[in-house]
PDB file of N, CA and C in Angstrom:
ATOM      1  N   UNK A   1      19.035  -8.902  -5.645  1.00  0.00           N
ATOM      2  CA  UNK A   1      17.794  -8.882  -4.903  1.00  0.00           C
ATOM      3  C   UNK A   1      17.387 -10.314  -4.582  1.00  0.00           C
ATOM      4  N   UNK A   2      16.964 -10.615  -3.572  1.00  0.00           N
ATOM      5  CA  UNK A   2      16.315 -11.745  -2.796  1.00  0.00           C
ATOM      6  C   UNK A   2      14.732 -11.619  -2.979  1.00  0.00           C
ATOM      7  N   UNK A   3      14.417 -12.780  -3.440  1.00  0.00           N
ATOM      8  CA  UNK A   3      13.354 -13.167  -4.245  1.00  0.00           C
ATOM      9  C   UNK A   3      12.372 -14.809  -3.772  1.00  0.00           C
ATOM     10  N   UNK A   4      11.235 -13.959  -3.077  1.00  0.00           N
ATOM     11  CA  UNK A   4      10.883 -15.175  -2.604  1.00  0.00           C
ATOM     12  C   UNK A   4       9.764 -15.647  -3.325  1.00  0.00           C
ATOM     13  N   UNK A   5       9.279 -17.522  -2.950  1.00  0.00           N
ATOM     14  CA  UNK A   5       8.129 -17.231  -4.146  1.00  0.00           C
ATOM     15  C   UNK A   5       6.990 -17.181  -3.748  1.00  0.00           C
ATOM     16  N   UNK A   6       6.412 -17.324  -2.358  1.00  0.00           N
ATOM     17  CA  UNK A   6       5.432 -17.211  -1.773  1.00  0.00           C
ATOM     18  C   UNK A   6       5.782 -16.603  -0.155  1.00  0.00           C
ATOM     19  N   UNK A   7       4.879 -16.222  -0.123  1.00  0.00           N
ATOM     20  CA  UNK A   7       4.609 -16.198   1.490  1.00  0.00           C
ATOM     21  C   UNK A   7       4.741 -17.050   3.012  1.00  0.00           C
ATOM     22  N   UNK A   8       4.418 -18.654   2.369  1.00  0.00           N
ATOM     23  CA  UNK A   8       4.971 -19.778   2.852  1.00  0.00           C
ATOM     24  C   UNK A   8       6.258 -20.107   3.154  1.00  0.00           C
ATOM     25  N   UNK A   9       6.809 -19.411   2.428  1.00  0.00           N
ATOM     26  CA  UNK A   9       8.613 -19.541   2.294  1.00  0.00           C
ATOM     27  C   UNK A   9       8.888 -19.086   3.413  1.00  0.00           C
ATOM     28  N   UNK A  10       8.150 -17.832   4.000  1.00  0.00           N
ATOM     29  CA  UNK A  10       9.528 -16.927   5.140  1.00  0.00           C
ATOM     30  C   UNK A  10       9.395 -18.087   6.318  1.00  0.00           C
ATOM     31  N   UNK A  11      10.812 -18.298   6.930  1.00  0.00           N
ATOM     32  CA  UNK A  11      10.867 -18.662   8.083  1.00  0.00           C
ATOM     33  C   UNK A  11      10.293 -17.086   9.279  1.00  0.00           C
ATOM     34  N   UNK A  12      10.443 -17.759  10.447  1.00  0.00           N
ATOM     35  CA  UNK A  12      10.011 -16.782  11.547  1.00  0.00           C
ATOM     36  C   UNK A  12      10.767 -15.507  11.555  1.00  0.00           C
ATOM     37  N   UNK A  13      11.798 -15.591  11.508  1.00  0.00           N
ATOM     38  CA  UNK A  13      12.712 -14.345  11.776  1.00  0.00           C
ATOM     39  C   UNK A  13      12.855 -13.902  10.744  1.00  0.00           C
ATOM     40  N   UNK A  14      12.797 -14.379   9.289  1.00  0.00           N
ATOM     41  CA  UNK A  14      12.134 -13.415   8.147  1.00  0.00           C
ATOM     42  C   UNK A  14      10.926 -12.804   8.629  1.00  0.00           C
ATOM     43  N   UNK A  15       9.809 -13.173   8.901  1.00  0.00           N
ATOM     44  CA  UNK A  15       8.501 -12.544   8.998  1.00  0.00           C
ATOM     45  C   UNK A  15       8.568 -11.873   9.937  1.00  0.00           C
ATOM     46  N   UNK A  16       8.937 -11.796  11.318  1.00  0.00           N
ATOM     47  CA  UNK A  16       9.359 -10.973  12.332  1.00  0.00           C
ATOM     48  C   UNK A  16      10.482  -9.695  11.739  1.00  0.00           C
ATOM     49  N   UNK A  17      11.508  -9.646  10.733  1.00  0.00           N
ATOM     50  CA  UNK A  17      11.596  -8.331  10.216  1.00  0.00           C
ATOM     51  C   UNK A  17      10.804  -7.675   9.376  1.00  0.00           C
ATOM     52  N   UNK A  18      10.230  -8.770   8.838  1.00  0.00           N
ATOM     53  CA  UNK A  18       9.624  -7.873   7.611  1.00  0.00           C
ATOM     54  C   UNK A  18       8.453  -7.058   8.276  1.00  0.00           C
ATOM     55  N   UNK A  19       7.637  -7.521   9.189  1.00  0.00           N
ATOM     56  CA  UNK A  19       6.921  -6.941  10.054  1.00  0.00           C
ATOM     57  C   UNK A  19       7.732  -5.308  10.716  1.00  0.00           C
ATOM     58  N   UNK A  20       8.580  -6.040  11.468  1.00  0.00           N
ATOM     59  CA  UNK A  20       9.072  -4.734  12.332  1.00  0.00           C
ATOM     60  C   UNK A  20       9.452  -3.306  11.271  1.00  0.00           C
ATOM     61  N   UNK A  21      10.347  -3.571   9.483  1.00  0.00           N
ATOM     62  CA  UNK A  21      10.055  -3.000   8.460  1.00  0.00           C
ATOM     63  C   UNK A  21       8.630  -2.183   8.220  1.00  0.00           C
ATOM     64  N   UNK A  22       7.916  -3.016   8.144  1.00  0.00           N
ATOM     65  CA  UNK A  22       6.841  -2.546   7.900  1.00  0.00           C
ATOM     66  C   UNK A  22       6.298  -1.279   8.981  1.00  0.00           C
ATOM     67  N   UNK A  23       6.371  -1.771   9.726  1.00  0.00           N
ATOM     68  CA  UNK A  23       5.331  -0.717  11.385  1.00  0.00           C
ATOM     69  C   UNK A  23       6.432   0.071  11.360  1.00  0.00           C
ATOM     70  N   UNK A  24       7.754   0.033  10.415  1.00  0.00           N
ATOM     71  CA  UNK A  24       8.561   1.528  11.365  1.00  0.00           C
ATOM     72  C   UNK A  24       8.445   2.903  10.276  1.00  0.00           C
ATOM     73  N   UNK A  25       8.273   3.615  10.261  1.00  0.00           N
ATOM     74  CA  UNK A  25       7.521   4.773   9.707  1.00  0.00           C
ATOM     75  C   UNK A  25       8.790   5.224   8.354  1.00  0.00           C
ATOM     76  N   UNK A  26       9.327   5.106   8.486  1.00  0.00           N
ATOM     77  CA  UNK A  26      10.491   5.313   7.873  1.00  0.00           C
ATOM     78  C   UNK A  26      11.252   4.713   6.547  1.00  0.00           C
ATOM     79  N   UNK A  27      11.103   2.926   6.984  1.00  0.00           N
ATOM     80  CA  UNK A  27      11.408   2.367   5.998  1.00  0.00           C
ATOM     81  C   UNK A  27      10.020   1.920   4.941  1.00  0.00           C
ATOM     82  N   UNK A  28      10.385   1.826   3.916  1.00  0.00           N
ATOM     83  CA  UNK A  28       9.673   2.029   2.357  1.00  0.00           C
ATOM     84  C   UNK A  28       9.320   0.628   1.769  1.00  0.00           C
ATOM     85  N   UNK A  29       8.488   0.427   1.721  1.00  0.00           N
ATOM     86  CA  UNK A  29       7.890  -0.627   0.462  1.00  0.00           C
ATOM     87  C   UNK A  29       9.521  -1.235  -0.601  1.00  0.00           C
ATOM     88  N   UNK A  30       9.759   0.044  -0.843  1.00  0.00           N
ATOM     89  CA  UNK A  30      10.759  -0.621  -1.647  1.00  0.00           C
ATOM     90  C   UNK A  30      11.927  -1.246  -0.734  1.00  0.00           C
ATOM     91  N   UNK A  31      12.023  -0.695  -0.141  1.00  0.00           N
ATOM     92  CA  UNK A  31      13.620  -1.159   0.675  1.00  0.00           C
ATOM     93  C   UNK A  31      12.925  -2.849   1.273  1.00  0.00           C
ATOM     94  N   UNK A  32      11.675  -3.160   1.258  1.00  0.00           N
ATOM     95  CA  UNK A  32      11.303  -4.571   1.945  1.00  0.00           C
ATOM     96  C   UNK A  32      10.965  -4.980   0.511  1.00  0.00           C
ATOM     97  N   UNK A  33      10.705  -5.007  -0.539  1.00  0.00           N
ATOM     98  CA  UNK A  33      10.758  -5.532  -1.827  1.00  0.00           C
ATOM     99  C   UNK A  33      12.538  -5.900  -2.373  1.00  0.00           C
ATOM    100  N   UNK A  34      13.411  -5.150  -1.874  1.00  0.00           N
ATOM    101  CA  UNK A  34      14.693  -5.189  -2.378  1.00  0.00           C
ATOM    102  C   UNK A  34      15.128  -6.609  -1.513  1.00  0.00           C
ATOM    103  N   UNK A  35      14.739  -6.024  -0.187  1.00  0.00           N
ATOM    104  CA  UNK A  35      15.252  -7.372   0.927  1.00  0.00           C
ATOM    105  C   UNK A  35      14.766  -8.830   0.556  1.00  0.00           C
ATOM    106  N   UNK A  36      13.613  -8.831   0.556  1.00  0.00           N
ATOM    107  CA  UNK A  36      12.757  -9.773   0.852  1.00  0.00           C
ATOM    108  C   UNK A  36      12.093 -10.331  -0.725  1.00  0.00           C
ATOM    109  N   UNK A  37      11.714  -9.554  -1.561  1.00  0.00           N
ATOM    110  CA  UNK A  37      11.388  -9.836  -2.858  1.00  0.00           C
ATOM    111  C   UNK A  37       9.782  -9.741  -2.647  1.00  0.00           C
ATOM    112  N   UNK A  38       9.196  -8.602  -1.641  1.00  0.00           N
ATOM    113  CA  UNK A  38       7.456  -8.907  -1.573  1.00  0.00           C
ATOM    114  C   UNK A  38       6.884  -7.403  -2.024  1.00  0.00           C
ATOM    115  N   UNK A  39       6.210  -7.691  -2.752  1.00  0.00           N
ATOM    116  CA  UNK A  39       5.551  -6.143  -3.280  1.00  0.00           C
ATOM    117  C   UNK A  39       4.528  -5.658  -2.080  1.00  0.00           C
ATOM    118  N   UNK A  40       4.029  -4.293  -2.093  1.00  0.00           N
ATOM    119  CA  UNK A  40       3.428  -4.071  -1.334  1.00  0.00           C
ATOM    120  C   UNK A  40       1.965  -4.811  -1.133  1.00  0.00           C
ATOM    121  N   UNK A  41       1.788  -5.549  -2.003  1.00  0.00           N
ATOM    122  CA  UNK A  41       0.410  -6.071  -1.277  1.00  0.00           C
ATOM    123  C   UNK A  41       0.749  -7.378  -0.981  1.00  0.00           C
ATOM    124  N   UNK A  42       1.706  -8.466  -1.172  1.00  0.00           N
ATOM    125  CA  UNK A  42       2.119  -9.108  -0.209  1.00  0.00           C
ATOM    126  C   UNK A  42       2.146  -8.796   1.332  1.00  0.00           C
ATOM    127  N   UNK A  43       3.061  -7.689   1.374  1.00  0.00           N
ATOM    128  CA  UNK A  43       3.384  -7.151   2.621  1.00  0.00           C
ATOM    129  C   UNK A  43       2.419  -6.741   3.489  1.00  0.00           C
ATOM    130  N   UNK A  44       1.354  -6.328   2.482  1.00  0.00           N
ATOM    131  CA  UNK A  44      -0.259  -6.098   3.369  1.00  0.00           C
ATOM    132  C   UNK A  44      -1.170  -7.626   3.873  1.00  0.00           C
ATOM    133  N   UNK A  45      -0.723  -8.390   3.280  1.00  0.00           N
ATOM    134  CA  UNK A  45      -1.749  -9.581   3.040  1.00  0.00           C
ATOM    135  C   UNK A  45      -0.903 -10.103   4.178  1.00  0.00           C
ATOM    136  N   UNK A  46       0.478 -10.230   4.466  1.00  0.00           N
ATOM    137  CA  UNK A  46       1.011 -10.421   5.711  1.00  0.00           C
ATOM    138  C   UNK A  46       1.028 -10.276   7.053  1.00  0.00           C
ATOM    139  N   UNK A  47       0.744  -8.751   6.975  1.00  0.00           N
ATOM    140  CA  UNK A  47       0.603  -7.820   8.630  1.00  0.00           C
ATOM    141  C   UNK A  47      -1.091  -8.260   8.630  1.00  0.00           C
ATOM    142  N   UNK A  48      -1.924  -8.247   7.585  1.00  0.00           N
ATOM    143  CA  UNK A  48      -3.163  -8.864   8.168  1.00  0.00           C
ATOM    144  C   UNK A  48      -3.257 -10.362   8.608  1.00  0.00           C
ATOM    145  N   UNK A  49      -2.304 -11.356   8.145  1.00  0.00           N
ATOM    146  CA  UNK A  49      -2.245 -12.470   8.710  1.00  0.00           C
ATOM    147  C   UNK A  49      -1.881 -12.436  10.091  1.00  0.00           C
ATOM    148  N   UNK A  50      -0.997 -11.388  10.301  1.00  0.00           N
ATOM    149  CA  UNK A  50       0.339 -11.733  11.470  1.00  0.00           C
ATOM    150  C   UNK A  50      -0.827 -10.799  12.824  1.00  0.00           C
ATOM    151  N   UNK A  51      -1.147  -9.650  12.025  1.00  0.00           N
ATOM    152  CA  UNK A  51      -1.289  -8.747  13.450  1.00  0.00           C
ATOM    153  C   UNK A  51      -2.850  -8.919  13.808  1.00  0.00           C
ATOM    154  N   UNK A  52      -3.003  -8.450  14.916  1.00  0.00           N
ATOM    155  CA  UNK A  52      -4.466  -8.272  15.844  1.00  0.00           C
ATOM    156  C   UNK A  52      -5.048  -7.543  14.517  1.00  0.00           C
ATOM    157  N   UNK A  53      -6.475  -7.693  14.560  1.00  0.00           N
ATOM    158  CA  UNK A  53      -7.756  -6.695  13.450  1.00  0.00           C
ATOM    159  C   UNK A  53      -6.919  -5.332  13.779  1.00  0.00           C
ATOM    160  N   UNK A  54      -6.962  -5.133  15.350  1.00  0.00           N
ATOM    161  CA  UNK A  54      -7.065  -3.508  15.283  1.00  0.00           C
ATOM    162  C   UNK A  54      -5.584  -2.971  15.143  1.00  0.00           C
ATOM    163  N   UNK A  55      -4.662  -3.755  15.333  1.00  0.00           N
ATOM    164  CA  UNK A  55      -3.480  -3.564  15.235  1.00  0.00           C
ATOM    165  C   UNK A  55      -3.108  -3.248  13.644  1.00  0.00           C
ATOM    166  N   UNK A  56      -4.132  -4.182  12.876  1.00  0.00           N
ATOM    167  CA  UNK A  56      -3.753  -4.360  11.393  1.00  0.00           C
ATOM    168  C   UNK A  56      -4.540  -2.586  10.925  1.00  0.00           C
ATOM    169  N   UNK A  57      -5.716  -2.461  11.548  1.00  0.00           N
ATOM    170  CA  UNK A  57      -6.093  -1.272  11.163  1.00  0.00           C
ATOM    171  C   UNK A  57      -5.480   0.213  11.423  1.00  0.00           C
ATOM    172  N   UNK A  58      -4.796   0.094  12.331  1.00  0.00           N
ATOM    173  CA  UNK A  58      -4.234   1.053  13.134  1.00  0.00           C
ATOM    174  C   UNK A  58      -3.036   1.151  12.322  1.00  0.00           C
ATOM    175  N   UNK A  59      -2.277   0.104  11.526  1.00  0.00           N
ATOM    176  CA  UNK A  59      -1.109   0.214  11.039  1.00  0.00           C
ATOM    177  C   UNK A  59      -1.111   0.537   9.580  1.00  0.00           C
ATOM    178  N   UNK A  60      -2.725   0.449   9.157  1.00  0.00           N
ATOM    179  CA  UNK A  60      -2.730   0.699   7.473  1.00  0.00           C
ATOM    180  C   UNK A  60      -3.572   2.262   7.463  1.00  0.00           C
ATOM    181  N   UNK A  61      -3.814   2.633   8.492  1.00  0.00           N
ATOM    182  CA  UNK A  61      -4.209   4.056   8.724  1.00  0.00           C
ATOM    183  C   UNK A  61      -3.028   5.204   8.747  1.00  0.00           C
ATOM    184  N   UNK A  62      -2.037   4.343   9.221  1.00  0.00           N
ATOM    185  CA  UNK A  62      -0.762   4.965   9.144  1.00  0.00           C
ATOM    186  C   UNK A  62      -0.151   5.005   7.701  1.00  0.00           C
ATOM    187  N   UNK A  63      -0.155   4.179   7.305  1.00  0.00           N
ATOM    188  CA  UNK A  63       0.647   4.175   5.761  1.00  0.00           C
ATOM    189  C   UNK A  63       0.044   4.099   4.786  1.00  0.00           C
ATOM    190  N   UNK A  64      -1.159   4.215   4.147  1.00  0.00           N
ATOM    191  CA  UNK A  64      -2.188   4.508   3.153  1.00  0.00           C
ATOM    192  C   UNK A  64      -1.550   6.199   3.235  1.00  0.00           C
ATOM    193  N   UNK A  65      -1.456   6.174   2.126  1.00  0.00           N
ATOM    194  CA  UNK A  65      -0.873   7.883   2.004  1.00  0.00           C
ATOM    195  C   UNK A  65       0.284   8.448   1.944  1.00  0.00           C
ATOM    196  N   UNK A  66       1.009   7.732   3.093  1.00  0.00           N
ATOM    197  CA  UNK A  66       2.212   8.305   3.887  1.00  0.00           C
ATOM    198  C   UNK A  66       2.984   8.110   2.367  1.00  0.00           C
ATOM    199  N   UNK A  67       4.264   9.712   2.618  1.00  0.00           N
ATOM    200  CA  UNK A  67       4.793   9.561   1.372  1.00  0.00           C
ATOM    201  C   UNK A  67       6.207   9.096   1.790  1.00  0.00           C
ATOM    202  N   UNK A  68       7.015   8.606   3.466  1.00  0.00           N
ATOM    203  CA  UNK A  68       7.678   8.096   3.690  1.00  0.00           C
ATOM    204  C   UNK A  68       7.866   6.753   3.323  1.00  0.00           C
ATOM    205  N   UNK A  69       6.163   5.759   2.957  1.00  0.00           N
ATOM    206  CA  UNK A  69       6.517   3.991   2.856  1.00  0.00           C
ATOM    207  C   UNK A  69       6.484   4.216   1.165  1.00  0.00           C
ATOM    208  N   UNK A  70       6.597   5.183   0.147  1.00  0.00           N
ATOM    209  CA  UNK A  70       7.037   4.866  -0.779  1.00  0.00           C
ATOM    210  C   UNK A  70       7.848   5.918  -1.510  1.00  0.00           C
ATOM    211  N   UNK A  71       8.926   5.260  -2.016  1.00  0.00           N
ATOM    212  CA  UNK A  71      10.331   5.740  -2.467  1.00  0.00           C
ATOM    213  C   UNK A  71      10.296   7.086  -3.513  1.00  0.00           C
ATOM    214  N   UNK A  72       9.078   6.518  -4.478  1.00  0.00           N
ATOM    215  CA  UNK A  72       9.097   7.417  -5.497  1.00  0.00           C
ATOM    216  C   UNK A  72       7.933   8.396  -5.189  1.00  0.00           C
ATOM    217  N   UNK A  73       7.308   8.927  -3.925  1.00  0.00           N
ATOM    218  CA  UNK A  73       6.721   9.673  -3.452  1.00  0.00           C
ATOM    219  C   UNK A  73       7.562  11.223  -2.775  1.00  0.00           C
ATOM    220  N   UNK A  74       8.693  10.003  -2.145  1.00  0.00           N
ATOM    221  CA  UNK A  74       9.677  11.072  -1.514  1.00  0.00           C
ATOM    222  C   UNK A  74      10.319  12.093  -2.038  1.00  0.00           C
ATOM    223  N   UNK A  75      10.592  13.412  -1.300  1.00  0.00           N
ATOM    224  CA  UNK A  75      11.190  14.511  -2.386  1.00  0.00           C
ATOM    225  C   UNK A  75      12.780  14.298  -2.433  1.00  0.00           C
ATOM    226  N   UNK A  76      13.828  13.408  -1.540  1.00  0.00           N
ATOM    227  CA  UNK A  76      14.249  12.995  -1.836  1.00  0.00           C
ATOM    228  C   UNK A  76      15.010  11.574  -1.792  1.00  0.00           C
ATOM    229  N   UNK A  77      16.038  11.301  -2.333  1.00  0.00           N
ATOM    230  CA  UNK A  77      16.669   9.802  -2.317  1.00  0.00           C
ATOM    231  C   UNK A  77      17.527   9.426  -1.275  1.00  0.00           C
ATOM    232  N   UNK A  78      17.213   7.897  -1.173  1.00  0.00           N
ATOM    233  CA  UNK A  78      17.464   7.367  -0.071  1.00  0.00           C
ATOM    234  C   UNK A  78      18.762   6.830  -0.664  1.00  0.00           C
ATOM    235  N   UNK A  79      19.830   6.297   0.138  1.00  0.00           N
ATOM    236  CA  UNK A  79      21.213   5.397  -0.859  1.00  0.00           C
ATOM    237  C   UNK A  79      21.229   3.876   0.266  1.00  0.00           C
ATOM    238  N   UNK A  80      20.775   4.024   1.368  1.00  0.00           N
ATOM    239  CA  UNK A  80      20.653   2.930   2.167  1.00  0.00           C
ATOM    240  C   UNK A  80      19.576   2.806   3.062  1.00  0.00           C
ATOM    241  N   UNK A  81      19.304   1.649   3.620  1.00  0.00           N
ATOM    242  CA  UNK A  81      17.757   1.259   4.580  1.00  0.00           C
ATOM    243  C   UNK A  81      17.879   1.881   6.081  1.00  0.00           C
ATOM    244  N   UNK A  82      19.401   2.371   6.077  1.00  0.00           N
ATOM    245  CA  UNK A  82      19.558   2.484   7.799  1.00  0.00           C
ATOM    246  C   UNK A  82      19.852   3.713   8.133  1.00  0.00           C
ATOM    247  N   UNK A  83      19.837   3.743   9.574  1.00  0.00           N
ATOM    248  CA  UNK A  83      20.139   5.195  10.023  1.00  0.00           C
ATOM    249  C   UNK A  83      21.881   5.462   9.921  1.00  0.00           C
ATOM    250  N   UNK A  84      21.858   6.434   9.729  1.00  0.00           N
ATOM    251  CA  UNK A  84      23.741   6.722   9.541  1.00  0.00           C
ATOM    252  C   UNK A  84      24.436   6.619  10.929  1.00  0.00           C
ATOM    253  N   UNK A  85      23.609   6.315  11.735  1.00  0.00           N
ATOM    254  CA  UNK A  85      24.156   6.050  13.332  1.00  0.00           C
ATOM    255  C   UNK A  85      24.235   5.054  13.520  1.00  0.00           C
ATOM    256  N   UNK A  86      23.313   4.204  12.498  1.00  0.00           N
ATOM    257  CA  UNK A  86      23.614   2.260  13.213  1.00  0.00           C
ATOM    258  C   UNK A  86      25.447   2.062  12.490  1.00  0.00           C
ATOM    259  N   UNK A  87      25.479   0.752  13.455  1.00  0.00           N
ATOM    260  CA  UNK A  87      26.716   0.020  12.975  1.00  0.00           C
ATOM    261  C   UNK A  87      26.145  -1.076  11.627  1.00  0.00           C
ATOM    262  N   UNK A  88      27.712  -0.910  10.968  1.00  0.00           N
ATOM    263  CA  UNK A  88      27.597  -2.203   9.823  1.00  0.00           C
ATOM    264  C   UNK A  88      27.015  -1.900   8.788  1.00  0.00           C
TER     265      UNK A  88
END
């Protein structure tokens, strides 16, 4: 696991996935903690840095709850972050 020690650390194109991670409905808190080394309230304290107010609200309305952004909510297990259709 990749382990960062602040928030300061990510270059751009770290923070530009971890973002796009975040807003896609699918992938999980954990799978961006495994990548990246940021617990979920990092990851919140981020998209409120990065995104518009309403963008930030609109995106935590979505995932407050949702039992897709966390792993041990789901009924079942995931073995990888991607779709079985991507390459690599």
């Amino acid at each position: 696991m990749k382990t960062l020690k602040s928030l300061g650390s990510l270059n751009a194109a770290q923070t530009d996935r971890i973002i796009q991670m975040a807003w896609e409905d699918r992938t999980t808190f954990d799978a961006i903690r495994e990548q990246f080394g940021l617990e979920p309230g990092e990851v919140i304290k981020l998209m409120r840095s990065k995104l518009k107010p309403n963008s930030f609200r609109l995106w935590r309305e979505r995932t407050v709850g949702r039992k897709t952004k966390h792993l041990c909510k789901r009924g079942f297990t995931v073995g990888r972050f991607r779709c079985p259709n991507q390459r690599g």
